[in-house]
Protein backbone atom coordinates (compact mmCIF):
# COMPACT_ATOMS: atom_id res chain seq x y z
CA UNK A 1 69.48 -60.87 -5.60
CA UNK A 2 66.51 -59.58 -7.79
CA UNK A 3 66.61 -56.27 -8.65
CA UNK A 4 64.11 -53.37 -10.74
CA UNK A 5 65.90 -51.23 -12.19
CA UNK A 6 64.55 -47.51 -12.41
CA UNK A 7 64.75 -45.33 -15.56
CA UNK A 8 66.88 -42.74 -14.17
CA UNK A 9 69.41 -45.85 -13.49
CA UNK A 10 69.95 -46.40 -17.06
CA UNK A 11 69.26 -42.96 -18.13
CA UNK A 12 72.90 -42.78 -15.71
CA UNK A 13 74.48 -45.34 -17.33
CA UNK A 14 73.59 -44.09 -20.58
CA UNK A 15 74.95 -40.56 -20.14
CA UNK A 16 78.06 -42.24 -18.25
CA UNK A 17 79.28 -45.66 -19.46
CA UNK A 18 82.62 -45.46 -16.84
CA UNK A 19 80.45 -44.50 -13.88
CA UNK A 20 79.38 -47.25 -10.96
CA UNK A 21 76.14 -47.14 -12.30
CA UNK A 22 77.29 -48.36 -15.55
CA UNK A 23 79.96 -51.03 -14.51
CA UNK A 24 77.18 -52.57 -12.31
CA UNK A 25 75.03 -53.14 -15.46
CA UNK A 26 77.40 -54.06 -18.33
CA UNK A 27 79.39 -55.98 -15.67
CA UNK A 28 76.92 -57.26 -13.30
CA UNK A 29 78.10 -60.13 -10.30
CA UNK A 30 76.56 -63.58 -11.15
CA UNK A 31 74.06 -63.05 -8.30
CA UNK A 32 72.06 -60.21 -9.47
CA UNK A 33 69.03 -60.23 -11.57
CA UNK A 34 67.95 -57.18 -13.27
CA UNK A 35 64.38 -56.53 -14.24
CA UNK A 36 62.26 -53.75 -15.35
CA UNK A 37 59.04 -52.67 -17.11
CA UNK A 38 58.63 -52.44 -20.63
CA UNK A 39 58.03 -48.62 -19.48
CA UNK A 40 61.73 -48.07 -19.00
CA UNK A 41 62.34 -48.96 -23.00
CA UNK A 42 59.06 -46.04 -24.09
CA UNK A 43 61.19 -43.46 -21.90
CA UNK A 44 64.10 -43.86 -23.48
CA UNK A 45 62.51 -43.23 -26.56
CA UNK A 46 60.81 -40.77 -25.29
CA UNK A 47 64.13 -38.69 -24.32
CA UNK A 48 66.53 -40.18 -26.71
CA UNK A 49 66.86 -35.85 -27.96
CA UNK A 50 68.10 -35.11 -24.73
CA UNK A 51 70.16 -38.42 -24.20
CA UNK A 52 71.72 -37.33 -27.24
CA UNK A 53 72.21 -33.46 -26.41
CA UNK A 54 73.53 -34.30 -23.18
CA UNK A 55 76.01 -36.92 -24.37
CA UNK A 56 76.98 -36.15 -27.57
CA UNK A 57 76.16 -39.66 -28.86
CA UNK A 58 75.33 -40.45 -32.76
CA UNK A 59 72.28 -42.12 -33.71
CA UNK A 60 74.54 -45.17 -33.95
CA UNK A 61 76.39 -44.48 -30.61
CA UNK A 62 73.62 -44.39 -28.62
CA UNK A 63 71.54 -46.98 -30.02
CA UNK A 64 74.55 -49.26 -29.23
CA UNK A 65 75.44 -47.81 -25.79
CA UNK A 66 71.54 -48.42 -25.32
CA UNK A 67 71.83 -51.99 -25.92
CA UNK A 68 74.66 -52.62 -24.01
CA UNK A 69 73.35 -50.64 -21.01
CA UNK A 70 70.09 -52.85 -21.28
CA UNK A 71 71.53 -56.42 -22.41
CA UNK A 72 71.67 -57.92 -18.80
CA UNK A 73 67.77 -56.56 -17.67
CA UNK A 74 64.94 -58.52 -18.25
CA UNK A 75 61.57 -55.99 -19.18
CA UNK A 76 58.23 -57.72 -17.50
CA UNK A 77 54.78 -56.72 -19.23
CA UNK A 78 53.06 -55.06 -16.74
CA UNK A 79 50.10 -57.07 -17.87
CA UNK A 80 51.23 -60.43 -15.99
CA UNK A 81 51.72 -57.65 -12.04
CA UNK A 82 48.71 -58.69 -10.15
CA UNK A 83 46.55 -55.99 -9.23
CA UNK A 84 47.43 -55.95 -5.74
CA UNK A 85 50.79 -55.00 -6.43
CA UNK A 86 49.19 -52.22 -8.38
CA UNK A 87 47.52 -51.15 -5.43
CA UNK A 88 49.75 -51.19 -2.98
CA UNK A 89 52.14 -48.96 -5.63
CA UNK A 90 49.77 -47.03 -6.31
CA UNK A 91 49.08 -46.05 -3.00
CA UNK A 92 52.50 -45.67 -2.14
CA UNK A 93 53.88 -43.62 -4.79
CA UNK A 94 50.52 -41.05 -5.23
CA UNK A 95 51.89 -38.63 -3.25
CA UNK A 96 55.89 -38.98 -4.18
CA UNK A 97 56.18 -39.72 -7.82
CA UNK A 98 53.52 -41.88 -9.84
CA UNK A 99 55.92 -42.31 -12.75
CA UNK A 100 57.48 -44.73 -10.29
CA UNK A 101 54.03 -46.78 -9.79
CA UNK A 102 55.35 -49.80 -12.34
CA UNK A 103 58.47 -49.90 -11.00
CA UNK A 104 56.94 -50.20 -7.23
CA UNK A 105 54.76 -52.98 -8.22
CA UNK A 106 57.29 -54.83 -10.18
CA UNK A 107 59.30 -54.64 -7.45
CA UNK A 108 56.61 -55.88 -5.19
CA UNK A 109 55.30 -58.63 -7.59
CA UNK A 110 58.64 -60.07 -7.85
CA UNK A 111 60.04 -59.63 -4.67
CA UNK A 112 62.79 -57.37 -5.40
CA UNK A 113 64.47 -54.55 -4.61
CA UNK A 114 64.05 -51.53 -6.11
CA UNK A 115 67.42 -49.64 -7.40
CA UNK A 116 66.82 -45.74 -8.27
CA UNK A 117 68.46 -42.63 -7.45
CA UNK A 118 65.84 -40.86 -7.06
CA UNK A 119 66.51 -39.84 -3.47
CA UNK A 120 62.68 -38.34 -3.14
CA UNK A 121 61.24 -41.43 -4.19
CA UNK A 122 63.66 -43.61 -1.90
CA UNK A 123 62.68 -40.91 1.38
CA UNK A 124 59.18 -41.05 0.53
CA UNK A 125 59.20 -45.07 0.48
CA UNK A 126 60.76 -44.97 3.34
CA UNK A 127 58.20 -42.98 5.32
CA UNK A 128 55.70 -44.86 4.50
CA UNK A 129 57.47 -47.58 6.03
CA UNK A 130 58.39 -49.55 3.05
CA UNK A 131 62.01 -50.36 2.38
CA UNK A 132 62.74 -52.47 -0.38
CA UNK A 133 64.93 -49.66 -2.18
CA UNK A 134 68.68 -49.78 -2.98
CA UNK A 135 70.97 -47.05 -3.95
CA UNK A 136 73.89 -47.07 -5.98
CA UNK A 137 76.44 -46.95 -3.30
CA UNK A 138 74.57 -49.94 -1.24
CA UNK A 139 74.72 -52.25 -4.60
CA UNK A 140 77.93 -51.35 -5.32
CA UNK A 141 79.04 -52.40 -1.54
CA UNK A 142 77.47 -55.69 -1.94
CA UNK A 143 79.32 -56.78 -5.26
């Protein structure tokens, strides 16, 4: 099963190494495929403060947490998504989040399913008919 993994996923796993979230991805079953965009590894940097705050992680702490959290996804360019799968992201995620657009087109691109728990992003998907999301709860089931 191929599945794009959202930042808020790892930002979980992360903050959380004992939680579901975090078993599924240092742990995963032999039929899952994890990708992402290379965007996922700029917002960690981005927030790696407020990882830090939150968890009370060291430098050193996180940055290894970090890497084991991240070891079993594979990050795509988004240089090599066709266009289309731009579009079509694009137009689905205007309205609902467009921090989500790469992810969305990933997703498309490779045929995937998209895990997040961002519950506005999965309702809004949903509405406009498209449902190729996955929660935590659903993966978990299926492992």
């Amino acid at each position: 099963m191929i599945i794009v993994v959202d930042t808020n996923i790892v930002f979980s796993a992360i903050l959380n190494s004992s939680s579901k979230i975090a078993q599924i991805l240092l742990y995963p079953s032999t039929d899952l495929e994890f990708y992402s965009t290379t965007q996922l590894l700029t917002e960690i940097e981005k927030y790696q403060n407020k990882i830090k705050k939150l968890s009370g992680y060291t430098d050193a702490e996180l940055k290894e947490v970090k890497r084991l959290v991240i070891k079993n996804i594979t990050f795509i360019d988004v240089e090599i998504i066709p266009q289309e799968s731009f579009l079509l992201a694009k137009d689905l995620t205007k309205d609902i989040d467009v921090d989500d657009t790469e992810f969305v087109a990933l997703t498309d691109f490779i045929n995937g399913l998209l895990w997040s728990g961002d519950r506005k992003l999965i309702r809004g998907l949903a509405t406009k008919g498209w449902q190729r999301c996955i929660d935590t709860n659903e993966l978990f089931r299926l492992i």
